[in-house]
Protein backbone atom coordinates (compact mmCIF):
# COMPACT_ATOMS: atom_id res chain seq x y z
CA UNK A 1 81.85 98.98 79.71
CA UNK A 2 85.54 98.18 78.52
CA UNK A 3 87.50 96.06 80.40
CA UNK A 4 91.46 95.98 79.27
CA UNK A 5 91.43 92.35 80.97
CA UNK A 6 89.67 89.16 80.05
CA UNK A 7 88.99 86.02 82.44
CA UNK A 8 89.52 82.92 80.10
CA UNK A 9 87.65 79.60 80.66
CA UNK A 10 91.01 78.18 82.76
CA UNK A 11 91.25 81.00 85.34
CA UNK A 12 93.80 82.96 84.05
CA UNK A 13 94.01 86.61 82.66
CA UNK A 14 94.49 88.21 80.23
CA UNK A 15 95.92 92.16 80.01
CA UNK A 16 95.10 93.49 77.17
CA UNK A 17 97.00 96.96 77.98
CA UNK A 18 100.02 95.29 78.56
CA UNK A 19 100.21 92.91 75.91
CA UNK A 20 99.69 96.14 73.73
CA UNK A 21 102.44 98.04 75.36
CA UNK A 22 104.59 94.68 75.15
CA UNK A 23 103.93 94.35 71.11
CA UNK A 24 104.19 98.58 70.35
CA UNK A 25 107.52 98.36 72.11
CA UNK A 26 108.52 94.77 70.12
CA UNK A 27 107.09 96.55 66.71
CA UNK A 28 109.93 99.48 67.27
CA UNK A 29 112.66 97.12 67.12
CA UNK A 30 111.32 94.68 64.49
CA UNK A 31 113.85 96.23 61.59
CA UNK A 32 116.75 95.04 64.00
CA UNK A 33 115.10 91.68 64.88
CA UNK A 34 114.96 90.97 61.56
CA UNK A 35 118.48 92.12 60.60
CA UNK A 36 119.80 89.53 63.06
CA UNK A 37 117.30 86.97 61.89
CA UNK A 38 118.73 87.29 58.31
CA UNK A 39 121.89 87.41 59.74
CA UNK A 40 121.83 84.16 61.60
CA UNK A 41 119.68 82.37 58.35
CA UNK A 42 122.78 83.76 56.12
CA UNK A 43 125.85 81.87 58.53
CA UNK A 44 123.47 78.56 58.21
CA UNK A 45 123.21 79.27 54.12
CA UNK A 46 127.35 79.45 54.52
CA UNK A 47 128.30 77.08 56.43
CA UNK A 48 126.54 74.20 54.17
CA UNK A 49 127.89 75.72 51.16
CA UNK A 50 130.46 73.15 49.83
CA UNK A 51 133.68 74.23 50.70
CA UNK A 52 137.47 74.21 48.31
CA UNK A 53 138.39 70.38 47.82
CA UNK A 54 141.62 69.69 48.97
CA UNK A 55 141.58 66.14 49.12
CA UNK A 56 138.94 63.10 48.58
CA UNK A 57 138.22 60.76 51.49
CA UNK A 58 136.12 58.65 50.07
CA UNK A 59 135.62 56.84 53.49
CA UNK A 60 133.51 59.70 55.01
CA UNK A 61 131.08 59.93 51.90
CA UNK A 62 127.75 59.58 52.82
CA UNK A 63 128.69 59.46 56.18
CA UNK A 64 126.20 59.43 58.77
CA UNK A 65 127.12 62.60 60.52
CA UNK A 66 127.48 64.66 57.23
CA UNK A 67 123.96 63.75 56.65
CA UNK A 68 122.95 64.89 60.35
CA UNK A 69 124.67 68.06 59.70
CA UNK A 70 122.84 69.11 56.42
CA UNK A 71 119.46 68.13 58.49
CA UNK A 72 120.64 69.79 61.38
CA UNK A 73 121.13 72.90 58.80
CA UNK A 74 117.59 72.64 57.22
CA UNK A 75 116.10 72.19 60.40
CA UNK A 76 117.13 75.05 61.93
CA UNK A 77 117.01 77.16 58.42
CA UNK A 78 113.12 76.27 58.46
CA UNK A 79 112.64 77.38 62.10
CA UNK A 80 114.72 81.01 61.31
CA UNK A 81 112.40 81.42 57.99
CA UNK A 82 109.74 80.85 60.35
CA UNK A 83 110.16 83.20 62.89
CA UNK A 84 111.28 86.01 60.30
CA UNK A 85 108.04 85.54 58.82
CA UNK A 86 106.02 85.84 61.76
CA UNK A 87 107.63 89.19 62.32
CA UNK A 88 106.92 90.22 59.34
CA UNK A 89 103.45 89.57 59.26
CA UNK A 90 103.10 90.48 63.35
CA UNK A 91 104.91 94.16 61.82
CA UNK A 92 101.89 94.42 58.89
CA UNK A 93 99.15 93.96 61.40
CA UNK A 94 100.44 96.51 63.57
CA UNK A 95 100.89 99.21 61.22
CA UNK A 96 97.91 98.64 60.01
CA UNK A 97 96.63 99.21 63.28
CA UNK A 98 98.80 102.22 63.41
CA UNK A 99 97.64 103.60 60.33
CA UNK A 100 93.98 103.55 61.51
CA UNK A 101 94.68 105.32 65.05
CA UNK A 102 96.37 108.29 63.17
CA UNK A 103 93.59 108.59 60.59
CA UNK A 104 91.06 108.43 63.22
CA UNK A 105 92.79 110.30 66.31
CA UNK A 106 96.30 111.95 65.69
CA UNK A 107 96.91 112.57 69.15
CA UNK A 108 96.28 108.84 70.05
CA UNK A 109 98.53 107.87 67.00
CA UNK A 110 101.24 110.55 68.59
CA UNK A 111 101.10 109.39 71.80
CA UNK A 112 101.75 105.60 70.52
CA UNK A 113 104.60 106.71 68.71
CA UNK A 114 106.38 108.51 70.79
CA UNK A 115 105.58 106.65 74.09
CA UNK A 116 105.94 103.27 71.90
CA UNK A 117 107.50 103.76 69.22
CA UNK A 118 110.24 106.09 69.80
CA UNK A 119 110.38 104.93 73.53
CA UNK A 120 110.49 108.24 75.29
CA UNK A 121 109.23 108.81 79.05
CA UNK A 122 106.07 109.77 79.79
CA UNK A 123 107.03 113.57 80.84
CA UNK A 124 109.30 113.87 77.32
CA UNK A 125 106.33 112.48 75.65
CA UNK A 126 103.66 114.79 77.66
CA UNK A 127 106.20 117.77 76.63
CA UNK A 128 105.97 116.90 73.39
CA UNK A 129 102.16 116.55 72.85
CA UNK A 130 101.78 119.80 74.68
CA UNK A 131 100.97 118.96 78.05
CA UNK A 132 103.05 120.41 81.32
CA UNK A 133 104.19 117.78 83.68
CA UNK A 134 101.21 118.76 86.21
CA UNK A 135 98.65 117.93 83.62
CA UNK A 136 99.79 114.20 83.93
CA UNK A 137 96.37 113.01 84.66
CA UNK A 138 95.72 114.17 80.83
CA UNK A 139 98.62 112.15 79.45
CA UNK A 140 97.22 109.34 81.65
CA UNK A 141 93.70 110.07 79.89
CA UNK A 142 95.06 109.73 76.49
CA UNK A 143 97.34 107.26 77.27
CA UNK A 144 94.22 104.70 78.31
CA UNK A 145 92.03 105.94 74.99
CA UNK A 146 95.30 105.48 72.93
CA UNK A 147 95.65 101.53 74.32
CA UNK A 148 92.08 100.79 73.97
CA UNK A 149 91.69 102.19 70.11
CA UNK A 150 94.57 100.39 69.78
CA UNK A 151 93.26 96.94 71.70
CA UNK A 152 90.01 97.40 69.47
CA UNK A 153 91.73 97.51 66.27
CA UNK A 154 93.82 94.94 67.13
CA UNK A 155 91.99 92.39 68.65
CA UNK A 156 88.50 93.44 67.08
């Protein structure tokens, strides 16, 4: 039988269902998080761009803090390209994922979405897939087949 949580070697637990819920809902608002991403790698790009030359002090050239700066810079330039492509590659697995649940099961796929995805309430979303608001034990139905196609697929 399936079992949405896992006992690892240490004691401690792991929830599937949740950590599925927790990376549908990230996967929504990837195109923003990597918007800002760029954003904040673009201000670093800028601010170590040289800058107009007003005057030469020649005292300050290679300078020990100019140095740190520029470091300080690719440091943190590295760490920004870094997350922004672990975003990117998190966002391919997932809609890979995604792709599979709707060619399989549409109404899983819908439920995701619009649950997930489009982050509407569980009675909006059981409106929309055709269910009344007393059939919730249905939504609840497809709503624990949806998460565990989706932990399969993900996790394997």
């Amino acid at each position: 039988m399936f079992n949405a949580k896992t006992i690892f070697r240490w004691g401690d637990f792991m929830d599937y269902e949740k950590d599925c819920e927790e990376r549908l809902r990230k996967y929504a608002r990837t195109e923003e998080t990597l918007a800002i991403l760029n954003k904040r790698l673009d201000k670093i790009t800028m601010h170590g761009k040289p800058g107009e030359i007003k005057a030469i002090d020649f005292s300050k050239i290679g300078h020990a803090s100019m140095t740190s700066d520029a470091m300080q810079d690719l440091v943190e330039a590295k760490h920004i390209l870094n997350q922004i492509n672990r975003v990117k590659d998190e966002q391919e697995i997932i809609k890979i994922v995604l792709d599979k649940i709707k060619k399989n099961n549409k109404e899983d796929y819908k439920y995701l979405d619009f649950r997930y995805l489009q982050d509407k309430s569980l009675e909006e979303t059981s409106d929309i897939l055709g269910y009344s608001n007393t059939s919730m034990r249905t939504i609840y139905k497809i709503r624990k087949r949806a998460l565990k196609n989706f932990i399969l697929y993900y996790w394997g």
